[in-house]
C-alpha atoms as a PDB file:
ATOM      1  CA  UNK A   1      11.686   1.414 -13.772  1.00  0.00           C
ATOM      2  CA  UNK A   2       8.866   1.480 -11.058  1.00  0.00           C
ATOM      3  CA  UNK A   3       9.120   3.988  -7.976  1.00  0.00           C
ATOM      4  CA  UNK A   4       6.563   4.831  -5.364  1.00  0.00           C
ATOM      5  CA  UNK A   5       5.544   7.946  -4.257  1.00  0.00           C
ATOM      6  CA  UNK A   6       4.313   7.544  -0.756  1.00  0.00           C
ATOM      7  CA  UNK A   7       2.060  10.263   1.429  1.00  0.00           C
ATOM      8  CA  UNK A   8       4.368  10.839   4.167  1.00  0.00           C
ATOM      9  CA  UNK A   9       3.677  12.153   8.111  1.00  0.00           C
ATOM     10  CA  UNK A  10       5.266  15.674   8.324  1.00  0.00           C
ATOM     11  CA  UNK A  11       6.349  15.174  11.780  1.00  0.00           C
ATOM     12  CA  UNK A  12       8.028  11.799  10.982  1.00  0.00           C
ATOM     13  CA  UNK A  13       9.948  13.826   8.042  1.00  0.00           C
ATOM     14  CA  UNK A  14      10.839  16.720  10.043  1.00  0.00           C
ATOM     15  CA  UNK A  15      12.818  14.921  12.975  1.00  0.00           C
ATOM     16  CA  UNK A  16      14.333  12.342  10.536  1.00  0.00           C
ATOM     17  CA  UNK A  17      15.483  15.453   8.123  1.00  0.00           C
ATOM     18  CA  UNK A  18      17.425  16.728  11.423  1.00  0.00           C
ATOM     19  CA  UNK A  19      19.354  12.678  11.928  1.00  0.00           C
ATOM     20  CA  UNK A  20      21.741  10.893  10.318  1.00  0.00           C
ATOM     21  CA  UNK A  21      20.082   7.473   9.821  1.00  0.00           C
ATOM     22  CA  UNK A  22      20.919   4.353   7.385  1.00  0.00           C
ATOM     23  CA  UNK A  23      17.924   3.311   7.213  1.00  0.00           C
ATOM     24  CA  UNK A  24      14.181   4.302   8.612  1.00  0.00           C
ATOM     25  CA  UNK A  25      10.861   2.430   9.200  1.00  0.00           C
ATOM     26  CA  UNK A  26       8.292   4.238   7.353  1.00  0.00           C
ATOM     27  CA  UNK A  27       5.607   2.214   9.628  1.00  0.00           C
ATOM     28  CA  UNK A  28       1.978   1.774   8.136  1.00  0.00           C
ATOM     29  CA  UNK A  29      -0.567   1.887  11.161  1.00  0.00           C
ATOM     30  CA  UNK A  30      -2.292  -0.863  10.180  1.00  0.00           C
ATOM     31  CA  UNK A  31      -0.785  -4.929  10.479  1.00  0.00           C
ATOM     32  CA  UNK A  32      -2.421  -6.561   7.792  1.00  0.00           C
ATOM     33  CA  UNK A  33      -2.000  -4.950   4.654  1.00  0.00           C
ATOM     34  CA  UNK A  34       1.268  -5.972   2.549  1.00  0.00           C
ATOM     35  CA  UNK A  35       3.116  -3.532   0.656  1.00  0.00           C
ATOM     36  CA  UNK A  36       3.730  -5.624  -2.551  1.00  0.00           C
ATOM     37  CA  UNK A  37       4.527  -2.026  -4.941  1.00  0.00           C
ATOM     38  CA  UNK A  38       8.281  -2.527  -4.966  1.00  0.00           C
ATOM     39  CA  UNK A  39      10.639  -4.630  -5.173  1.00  0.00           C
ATOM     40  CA  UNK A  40      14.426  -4.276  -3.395  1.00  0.00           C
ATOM     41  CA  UNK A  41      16.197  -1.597  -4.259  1.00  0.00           C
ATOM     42  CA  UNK A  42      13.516   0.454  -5.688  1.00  0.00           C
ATOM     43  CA  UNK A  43      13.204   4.376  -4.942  1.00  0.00           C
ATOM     44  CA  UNK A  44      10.504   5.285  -2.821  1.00  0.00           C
ATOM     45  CA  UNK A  45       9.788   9.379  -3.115  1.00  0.00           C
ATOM     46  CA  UNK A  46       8.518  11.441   0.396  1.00  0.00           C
ATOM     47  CA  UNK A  47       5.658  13.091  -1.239  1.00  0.00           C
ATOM     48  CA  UNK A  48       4.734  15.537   2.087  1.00  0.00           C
ATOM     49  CA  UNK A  49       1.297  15.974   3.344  1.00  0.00           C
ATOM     50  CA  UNK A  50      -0.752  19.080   2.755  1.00  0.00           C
ATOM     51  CA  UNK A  51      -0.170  22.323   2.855  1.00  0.00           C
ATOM     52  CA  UNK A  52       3.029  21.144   1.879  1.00  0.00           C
ATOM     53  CA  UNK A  53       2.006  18.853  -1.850  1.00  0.00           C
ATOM     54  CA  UNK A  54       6.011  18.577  -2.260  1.00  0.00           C
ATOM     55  CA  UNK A  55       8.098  15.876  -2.671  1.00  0.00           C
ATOM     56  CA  UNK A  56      10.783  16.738  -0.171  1.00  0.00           C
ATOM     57  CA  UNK A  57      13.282  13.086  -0.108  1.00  0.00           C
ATOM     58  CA  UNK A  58      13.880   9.663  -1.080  1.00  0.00           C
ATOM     59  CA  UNK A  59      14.819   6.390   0.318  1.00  0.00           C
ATOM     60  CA  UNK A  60      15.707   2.815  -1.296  1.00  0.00           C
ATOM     61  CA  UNK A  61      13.201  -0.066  -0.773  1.00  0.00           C
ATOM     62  CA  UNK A  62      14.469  -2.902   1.158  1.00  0.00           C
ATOM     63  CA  UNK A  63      11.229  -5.273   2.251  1.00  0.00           C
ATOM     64  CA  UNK A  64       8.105  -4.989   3.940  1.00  0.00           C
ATOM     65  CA  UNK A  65       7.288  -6.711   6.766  1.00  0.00           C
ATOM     66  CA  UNK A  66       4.628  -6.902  10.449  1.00  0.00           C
ATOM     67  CA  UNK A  67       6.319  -6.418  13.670  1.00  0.00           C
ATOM     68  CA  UNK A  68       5.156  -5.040  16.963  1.00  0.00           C
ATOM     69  CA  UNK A  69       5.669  -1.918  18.147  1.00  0.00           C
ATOM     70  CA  UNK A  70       8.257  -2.993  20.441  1.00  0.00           C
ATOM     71  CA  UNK A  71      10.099  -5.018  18.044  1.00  0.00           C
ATOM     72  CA  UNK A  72      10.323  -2.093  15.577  1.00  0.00           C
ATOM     73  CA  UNK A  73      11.572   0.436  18.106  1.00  0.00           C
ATOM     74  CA  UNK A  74      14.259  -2.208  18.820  1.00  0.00           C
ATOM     75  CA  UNK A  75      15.114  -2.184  15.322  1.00  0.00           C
ATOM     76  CA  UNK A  76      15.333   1.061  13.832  1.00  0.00           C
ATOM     77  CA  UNK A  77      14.920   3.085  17.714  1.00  0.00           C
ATOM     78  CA  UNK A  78      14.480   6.595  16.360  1.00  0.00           C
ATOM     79  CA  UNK A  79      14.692   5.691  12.458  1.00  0.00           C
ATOM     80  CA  UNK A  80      10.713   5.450  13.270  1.00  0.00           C
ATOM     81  CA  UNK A  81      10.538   8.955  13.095  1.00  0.00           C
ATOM     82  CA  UNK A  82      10.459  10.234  16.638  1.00  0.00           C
ATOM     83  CA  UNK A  83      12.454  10.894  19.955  1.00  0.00           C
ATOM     84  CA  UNK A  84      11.180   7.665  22.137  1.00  0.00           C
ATOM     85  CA  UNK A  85       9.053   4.795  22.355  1.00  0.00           C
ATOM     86  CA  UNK A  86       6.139   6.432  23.977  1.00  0.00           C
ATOM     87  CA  UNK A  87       6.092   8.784  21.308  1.00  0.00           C
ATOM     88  CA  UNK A  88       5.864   6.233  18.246  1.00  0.00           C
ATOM     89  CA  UNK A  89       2.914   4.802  20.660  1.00  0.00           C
ATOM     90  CA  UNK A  90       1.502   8.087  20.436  1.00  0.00           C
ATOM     91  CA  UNK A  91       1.646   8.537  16.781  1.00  0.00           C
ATOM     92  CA  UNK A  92       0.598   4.927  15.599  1.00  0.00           C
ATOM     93  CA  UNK A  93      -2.512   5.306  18.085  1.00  0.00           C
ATOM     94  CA  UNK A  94      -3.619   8.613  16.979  1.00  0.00           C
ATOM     95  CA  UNK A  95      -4.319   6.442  13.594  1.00  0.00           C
ATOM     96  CA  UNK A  96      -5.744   3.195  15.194  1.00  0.00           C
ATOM     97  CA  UNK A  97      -9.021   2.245  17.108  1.00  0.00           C
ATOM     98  CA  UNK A  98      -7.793  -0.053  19.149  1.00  0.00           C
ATOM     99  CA  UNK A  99      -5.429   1.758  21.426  1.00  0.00           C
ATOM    100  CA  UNK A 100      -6.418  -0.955  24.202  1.00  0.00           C
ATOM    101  CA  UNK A 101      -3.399  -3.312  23.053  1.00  0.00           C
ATOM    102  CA  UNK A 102      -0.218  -1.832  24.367  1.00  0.00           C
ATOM    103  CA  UNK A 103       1.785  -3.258  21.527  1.00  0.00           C
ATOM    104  CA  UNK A 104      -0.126  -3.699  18.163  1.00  0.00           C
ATOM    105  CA  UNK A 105       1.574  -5.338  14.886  1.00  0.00           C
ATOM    106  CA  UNK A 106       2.316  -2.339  12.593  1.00  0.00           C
ATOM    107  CA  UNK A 107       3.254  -2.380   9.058  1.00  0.00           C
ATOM    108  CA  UNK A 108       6.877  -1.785   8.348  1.00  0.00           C
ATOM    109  CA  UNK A 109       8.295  -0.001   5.238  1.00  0.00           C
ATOM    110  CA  UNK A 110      11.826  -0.520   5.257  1.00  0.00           C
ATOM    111  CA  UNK A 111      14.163   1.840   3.647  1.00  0.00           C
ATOM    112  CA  UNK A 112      17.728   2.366   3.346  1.00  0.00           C
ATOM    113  CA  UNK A 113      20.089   5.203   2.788  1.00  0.00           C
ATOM    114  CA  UNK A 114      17.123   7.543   3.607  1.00  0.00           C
ATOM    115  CA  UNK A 115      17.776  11.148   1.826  1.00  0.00           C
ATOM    116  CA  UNK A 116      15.904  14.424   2.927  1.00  0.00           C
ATOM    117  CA  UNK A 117      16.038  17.141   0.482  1.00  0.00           C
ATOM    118  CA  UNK A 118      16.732  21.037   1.323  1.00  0.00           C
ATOM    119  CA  UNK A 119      13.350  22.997   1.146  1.00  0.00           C
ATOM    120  CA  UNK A 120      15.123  24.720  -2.181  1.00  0.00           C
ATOM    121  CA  UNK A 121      15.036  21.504  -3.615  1.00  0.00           C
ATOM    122  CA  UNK A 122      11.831  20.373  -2.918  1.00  0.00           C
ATOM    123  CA  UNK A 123       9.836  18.950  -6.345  1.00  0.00           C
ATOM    124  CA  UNK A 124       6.202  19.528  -7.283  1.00  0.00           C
ATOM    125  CA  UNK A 125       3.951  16.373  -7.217  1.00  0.00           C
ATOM    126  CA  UNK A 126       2.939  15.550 -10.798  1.00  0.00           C
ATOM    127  CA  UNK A 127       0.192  17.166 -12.380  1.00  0.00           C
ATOM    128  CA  UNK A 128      -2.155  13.621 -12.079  1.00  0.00           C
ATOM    129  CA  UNK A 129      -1.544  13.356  -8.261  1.00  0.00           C
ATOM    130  CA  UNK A 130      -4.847  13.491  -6.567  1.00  0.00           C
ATOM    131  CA  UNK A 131      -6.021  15.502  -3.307  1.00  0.00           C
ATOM    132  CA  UNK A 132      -8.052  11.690  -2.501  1.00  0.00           C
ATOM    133  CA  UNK A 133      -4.918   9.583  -2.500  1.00  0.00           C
ATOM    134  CA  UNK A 134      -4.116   8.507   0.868  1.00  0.00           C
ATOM    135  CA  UNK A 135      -1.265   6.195   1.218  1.00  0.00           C
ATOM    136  CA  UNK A 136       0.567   6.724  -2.147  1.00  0.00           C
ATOM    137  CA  UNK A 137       1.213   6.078  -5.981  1.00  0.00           C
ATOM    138  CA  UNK A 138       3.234   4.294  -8.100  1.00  0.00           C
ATOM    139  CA  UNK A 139       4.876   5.402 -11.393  1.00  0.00           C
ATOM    140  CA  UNK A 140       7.135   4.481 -13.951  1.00  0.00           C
ATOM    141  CA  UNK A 141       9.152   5.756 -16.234  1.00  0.00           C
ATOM    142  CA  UNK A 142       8.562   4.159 -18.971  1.00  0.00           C
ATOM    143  CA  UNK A 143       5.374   6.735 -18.907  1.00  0.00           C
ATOM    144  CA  UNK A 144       5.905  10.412 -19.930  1.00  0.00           C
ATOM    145  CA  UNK A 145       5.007  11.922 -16.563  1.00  0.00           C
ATOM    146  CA  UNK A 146       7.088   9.325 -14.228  1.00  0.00           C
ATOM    147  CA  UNK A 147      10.208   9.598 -16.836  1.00  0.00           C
ATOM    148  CA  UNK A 148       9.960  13.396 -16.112  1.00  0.00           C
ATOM    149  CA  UNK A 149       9.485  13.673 -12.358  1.00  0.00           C
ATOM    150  CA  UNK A 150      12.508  10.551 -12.428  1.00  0.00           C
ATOM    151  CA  UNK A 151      14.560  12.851 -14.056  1.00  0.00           C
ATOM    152  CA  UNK A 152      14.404  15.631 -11.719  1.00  0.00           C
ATOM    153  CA  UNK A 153      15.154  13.158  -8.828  1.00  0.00           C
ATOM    154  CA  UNK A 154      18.399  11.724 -10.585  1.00  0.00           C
ATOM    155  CA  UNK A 155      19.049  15.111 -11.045  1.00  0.00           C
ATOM    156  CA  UNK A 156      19.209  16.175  -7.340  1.00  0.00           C
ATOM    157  CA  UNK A 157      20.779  12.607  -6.143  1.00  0.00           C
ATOM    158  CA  UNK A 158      23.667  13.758  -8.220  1.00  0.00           C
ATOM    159  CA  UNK A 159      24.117  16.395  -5.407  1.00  0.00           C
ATOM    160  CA  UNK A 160      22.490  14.382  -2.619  1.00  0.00           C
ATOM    161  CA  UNK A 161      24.528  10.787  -2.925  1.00  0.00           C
ATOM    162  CA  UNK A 162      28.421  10.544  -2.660  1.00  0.00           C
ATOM    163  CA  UNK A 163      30.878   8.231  -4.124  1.00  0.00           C
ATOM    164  CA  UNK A 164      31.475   5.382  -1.452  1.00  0.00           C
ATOM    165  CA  UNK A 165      34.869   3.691  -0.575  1.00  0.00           C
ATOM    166  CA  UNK A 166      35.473  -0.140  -2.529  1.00  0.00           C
ATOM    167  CA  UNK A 167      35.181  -1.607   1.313  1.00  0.00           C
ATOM    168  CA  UNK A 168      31.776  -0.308   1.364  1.00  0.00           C
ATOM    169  CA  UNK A 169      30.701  -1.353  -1.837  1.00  0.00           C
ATOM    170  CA  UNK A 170      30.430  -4.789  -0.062  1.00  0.00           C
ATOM    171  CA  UNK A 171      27.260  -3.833   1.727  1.00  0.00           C
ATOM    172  CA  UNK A 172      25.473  -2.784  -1.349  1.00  0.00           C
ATOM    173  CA  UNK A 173      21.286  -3.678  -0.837  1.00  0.00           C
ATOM    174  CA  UNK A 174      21.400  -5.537  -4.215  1.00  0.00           C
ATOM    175  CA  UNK A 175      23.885  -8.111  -5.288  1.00  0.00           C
ATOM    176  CA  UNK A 176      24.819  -7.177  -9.449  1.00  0.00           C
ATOM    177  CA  UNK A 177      22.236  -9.594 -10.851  1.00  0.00           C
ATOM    178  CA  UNK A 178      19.566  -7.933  -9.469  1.00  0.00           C
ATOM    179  CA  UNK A 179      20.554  -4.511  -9.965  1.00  0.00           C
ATOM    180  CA  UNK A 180      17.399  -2.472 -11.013  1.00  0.00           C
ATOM    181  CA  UNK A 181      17.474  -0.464 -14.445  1.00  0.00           C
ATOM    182  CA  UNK A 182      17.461   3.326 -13.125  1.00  0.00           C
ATOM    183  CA  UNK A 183      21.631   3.021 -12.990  1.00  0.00           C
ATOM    184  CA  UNK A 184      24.301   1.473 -11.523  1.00  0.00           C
ATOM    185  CA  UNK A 185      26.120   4.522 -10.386  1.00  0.00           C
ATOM    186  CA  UNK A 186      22.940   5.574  -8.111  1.00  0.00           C
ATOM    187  CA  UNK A 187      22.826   1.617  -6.653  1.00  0.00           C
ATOM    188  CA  UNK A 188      26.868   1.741  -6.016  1.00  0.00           C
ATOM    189  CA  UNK A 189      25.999   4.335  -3.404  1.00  0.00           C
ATOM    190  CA  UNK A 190      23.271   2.656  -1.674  1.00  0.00           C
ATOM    191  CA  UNK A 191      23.924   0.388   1.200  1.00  0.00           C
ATOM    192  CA  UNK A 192      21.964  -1.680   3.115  1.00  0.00           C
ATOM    193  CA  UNK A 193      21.391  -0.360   7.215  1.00  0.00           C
ATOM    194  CA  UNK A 194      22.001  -2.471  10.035  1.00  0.00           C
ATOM    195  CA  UNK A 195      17.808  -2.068  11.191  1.00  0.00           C
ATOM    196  CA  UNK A 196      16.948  -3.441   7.746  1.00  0.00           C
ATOM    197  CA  UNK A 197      19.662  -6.098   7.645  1.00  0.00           C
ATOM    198  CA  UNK A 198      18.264  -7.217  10.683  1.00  0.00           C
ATOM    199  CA  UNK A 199      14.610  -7.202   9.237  1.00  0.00           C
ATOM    200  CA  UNK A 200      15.676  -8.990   6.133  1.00  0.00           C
ATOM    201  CA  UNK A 201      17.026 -12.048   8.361  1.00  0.00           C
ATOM    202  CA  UNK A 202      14.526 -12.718  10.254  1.00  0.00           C
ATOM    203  CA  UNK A 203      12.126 -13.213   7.642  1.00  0.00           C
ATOM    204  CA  UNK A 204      14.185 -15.261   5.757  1.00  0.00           C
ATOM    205  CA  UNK A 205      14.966 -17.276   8.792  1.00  0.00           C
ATOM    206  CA  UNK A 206      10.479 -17.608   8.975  1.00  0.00           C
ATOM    207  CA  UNK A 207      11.450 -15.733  12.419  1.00  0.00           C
ATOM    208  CA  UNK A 208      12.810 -18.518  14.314  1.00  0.00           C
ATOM    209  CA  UNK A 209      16.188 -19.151  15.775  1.00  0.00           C
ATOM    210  CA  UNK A 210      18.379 -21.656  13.572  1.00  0.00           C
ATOM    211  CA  UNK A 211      19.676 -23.722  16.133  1.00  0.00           C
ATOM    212  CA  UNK A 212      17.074 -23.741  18.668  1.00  0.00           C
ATOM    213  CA  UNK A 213      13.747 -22.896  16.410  1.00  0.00           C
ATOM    214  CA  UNK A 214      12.736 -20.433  19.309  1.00  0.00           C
ATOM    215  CA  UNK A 215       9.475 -18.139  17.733  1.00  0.00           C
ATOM    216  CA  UNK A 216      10.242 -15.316  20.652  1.00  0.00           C
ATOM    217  CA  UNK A 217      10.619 -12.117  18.470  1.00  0.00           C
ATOM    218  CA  UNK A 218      12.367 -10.015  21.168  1.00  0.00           C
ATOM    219  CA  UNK A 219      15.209 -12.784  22.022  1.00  0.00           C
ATOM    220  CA  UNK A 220      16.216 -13.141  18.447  1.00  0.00           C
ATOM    221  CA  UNK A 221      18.727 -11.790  16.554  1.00  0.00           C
ATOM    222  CA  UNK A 222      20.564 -11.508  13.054  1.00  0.00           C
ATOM    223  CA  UNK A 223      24.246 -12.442  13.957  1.00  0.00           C
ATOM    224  CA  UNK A 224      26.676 -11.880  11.124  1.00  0.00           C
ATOM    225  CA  UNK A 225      28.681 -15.161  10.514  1.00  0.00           C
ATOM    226  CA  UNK A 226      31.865 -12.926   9.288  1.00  0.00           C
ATOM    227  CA  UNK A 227      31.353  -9.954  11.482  1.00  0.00           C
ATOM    228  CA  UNK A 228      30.422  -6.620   9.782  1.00  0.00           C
ATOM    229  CA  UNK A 229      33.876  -5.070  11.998  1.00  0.00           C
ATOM    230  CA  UNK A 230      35.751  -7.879   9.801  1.00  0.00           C
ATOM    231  CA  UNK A 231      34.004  -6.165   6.146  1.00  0.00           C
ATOM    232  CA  UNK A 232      31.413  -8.899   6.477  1.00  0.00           C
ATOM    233  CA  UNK A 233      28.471  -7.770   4.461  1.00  0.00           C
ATOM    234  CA  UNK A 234      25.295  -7.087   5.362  1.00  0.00           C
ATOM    235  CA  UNK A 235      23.862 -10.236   2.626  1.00  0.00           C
ATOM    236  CA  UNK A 236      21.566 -12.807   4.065  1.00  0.00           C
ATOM    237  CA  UNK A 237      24.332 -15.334   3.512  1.00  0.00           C
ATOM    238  CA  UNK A 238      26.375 -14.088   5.613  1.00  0.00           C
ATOM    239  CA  UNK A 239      23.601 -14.440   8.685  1.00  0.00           C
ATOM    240  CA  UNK A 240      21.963 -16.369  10.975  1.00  0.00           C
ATOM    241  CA  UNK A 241      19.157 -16.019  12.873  1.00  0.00           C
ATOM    242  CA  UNK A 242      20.042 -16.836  16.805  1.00  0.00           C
ATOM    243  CA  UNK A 243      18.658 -16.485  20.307  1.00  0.00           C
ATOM    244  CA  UNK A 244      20.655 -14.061  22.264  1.00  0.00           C
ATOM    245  CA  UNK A 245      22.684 -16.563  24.341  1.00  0.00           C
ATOM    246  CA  UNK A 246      23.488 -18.827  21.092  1.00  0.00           C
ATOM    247  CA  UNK A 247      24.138 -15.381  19.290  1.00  0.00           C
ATOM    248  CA  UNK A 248      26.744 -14.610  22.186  1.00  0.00           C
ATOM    249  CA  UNK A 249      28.365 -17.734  22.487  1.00  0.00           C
ATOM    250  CA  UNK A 250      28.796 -17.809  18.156  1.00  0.00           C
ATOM    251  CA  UNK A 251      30.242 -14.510  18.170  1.00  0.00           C
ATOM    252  CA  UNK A 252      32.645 -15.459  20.974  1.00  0.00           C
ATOM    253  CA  UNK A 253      33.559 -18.546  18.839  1.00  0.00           C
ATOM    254  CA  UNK A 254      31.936 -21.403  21.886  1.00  0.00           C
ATOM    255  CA  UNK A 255      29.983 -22.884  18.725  1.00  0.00           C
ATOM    256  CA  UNK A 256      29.911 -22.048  15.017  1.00  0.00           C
ATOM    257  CA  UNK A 257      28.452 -24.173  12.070  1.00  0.00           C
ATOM    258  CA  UNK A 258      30.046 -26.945   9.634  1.00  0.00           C
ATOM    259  CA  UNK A 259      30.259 -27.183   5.890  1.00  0.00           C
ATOM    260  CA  UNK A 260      27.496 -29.433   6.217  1.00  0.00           C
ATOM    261  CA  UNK A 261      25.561 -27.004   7.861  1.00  0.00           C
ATOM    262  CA  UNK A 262      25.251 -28.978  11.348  1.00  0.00           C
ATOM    263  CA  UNK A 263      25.905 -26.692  14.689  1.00  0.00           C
ATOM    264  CA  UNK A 264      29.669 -28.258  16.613  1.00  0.00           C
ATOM    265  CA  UNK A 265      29.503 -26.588  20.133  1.00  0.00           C
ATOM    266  CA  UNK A 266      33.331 -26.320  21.334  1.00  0.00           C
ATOM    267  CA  UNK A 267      34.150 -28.374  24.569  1.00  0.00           C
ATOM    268  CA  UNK A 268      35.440 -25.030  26.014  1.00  0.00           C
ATOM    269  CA  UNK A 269      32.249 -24.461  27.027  1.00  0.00           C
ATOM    270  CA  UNK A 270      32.692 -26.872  29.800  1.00  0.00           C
ATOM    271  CA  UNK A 271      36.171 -26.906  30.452  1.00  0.00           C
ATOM    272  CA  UNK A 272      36.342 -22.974  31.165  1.00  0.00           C
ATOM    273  CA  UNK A 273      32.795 -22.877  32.384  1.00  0.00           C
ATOM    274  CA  UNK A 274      32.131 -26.299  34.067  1.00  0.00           C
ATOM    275  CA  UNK A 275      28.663 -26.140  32.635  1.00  0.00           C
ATOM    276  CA  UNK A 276      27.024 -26.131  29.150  1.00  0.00           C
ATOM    277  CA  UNK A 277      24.617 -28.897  29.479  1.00  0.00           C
ATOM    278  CA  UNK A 278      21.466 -26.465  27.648  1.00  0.00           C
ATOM    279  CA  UNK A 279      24.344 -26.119  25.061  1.00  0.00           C
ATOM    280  CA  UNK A 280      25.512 -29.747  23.912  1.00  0.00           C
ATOM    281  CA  UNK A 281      22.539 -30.783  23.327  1.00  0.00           C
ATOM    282  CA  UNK A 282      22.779 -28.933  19.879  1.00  0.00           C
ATOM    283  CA  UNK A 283      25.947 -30.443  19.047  1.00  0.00           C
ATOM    284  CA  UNK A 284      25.804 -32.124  15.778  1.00  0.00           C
ATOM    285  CA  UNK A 285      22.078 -31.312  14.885  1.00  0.00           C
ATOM    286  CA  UNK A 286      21.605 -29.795  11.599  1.00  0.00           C
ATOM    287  CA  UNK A 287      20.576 -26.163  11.211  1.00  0.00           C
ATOM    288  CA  UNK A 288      16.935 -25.252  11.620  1.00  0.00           C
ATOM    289  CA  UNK A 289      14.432 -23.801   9.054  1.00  0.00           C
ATOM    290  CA  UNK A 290      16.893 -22.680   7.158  1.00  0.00           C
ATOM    291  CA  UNK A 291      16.076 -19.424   3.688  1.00  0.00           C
ATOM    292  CA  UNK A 292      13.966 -20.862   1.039  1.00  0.00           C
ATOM    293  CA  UNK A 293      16.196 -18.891  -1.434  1.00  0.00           C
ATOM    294  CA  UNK A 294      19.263 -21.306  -2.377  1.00  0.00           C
ATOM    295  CA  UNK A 295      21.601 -17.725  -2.199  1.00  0.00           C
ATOM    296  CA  UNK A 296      20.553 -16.861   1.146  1.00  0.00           C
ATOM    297  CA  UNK A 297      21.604 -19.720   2.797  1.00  0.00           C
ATOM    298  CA  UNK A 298      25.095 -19.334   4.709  1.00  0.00           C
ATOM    299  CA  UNK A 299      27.732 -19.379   2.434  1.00  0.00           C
ATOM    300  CA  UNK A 300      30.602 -21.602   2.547  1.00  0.00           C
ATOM    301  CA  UNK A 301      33.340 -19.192   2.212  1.00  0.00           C
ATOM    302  CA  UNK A 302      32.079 -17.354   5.752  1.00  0.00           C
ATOM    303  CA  UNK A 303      31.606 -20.384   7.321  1.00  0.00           C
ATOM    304  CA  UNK A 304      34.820 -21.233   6.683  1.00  0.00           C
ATOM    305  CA  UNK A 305      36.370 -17.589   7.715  1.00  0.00           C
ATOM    306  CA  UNK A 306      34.211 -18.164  11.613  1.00  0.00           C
ATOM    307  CA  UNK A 307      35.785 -21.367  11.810  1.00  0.00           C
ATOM    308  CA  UNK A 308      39.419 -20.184  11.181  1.00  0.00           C
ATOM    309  CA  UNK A 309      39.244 -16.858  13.124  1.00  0.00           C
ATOM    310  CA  UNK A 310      36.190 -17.283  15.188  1.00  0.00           C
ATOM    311  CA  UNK A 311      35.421 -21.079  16.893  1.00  0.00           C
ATOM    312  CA  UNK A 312      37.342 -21.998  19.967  1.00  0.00           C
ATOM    313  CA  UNK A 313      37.181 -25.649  18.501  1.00  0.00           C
END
């Protein structure tokens, strides 16, 4: 199994030590560098900067992606590591040269089910970790010294990570084919976080709305097509990518989406609103742009469940 162990900001530990978050953007200053080490589900270790040298937490990879600032404070708000906006401006600039764009791309680590360790339980980096390595290093444990500091983690998330209820179990980060090979009783405990689920569908959706095709980042938004209230999971097929007023009006049941994967607006619309015209005009129009991945498309079986419960047909 791979893991990563990545140099991490001590402030940016410290106030997410004191929260209770399900998931955190460990944000790379930079917007053009991809973060190809690991792939979902993965472990990613909190190796803390000097004087510390300690690896002090852990967190579960869910995908890399760019996003403004903006965009990433609406996400994961203070799952970036710090009390306000202003502030993560402060701490991405202090990196960057170009502090004349108010809102610069940033790299975007995302990681779920985020776990700081007590200072008791801090672990010693391994004995090849260099003084010169900036961002991080990957191991595995099919090598002596990754099999040994792994074992010491698994150790402590025996302590850190509690059994979950079979309700919750439905929002695992992994579905059971792709579960990786460090154990399934450390992945039944791991659940995706509303900030990442979010992140996950808009990149599968090539960050456009899927009825309209609108491209504006801070209008769109990952609606659940069996709500998450109703134990709809957090999977990609369960989601669309909408603008906020199509979003609304889904949610409310004033459209949904057929078998066929065509949008049906409701003629309630009109009747209780005596409008709808910007509306109709998706009526019958297939789905836009939809996943590449043939799983991540919406699934039948929630379609189905909006339609029943949801759409004001």
């Amino acid at each position: 199994m791979k893991f990563y162990l990545g140099v991490t900001d001590n402030n940016w530990y410290n106030f997410l030590a004191n929260q209770n978050r399900e998931d955190v953007n460990f944000w790379q200053p930079g917007g053009n560098a991809p973060f190809k080490v690991l792939t979902s589900g993965a472990p990613f270790l909190f190796k803390l900067k000097s004087p510390i040298n300690a690896i002090g937490g852990i967190g579960f990879f869910s995908s890399h992606t760019f996003l403004p600032i903006s965009i990433a404070w609406d996400a994961f708000d203070k799952g970036n590591g710090c009390e306000s906006f202003q502030d993560l401006q402060r701490m991405i600039f202090q990196y960057r040269h170009d502090r004349i764009t108010p809102n610069p791309t940033i790299g975007c680590i995302v990681l779920t089910n985020p776990i700081f360790f007590n200072r008791e339980d801090w672990i010693d980096v391994p004995e090849d970790w260099s003084k010169s390595i900036v961002q991080g290093k990957s191991y595995s444990t099919e090598t002596e010294i990754g099999n040994i500091l792994w074992a010491k983690v698994d150790r402590l998330l025996q302590k850190y990570l509690y059994p979950v209820s079979d309700e919750d179990k439905s929002q695992l980060i992994l579905e059971e084919s792709e579960t990786p090979m460090y154990g399934k009783s450390i992945l039944t405990k791991v659940r995706l976080g509303q900030g990442a689920f979010r992140v996950l569908v808009t990149d599968a959706y090539n960050r456009k709305c899927a009825i309209s095709g609108e491209k504006t980042l801070p209008v769109l938004e990952a609606a659940h097509i069996k709500p998450f209230a109703e134990s709809g999971p957090h999977f990609i097929s369960n989601a669309l990518l909408l603008r906020s007023d199509l979003h609304k009006l889904f949610d409310t049941g004033y459209l949904t989406i057929t078998q066929e994967l065509k949008v049906e607006v409701s003629k309630r619309i009109k009747e209780e609103f005596q409008n709808g015209k910007e509306y109709y005009k998706f009526h019958g129009v297939d789905l836009y742009n939809l996943p590449n991945r043939l799983k991540d498309k919406p699934d039948e079986g929630f379609i189905e469940w909006h339609n029943i419960n949801i759409y004001k047909g």
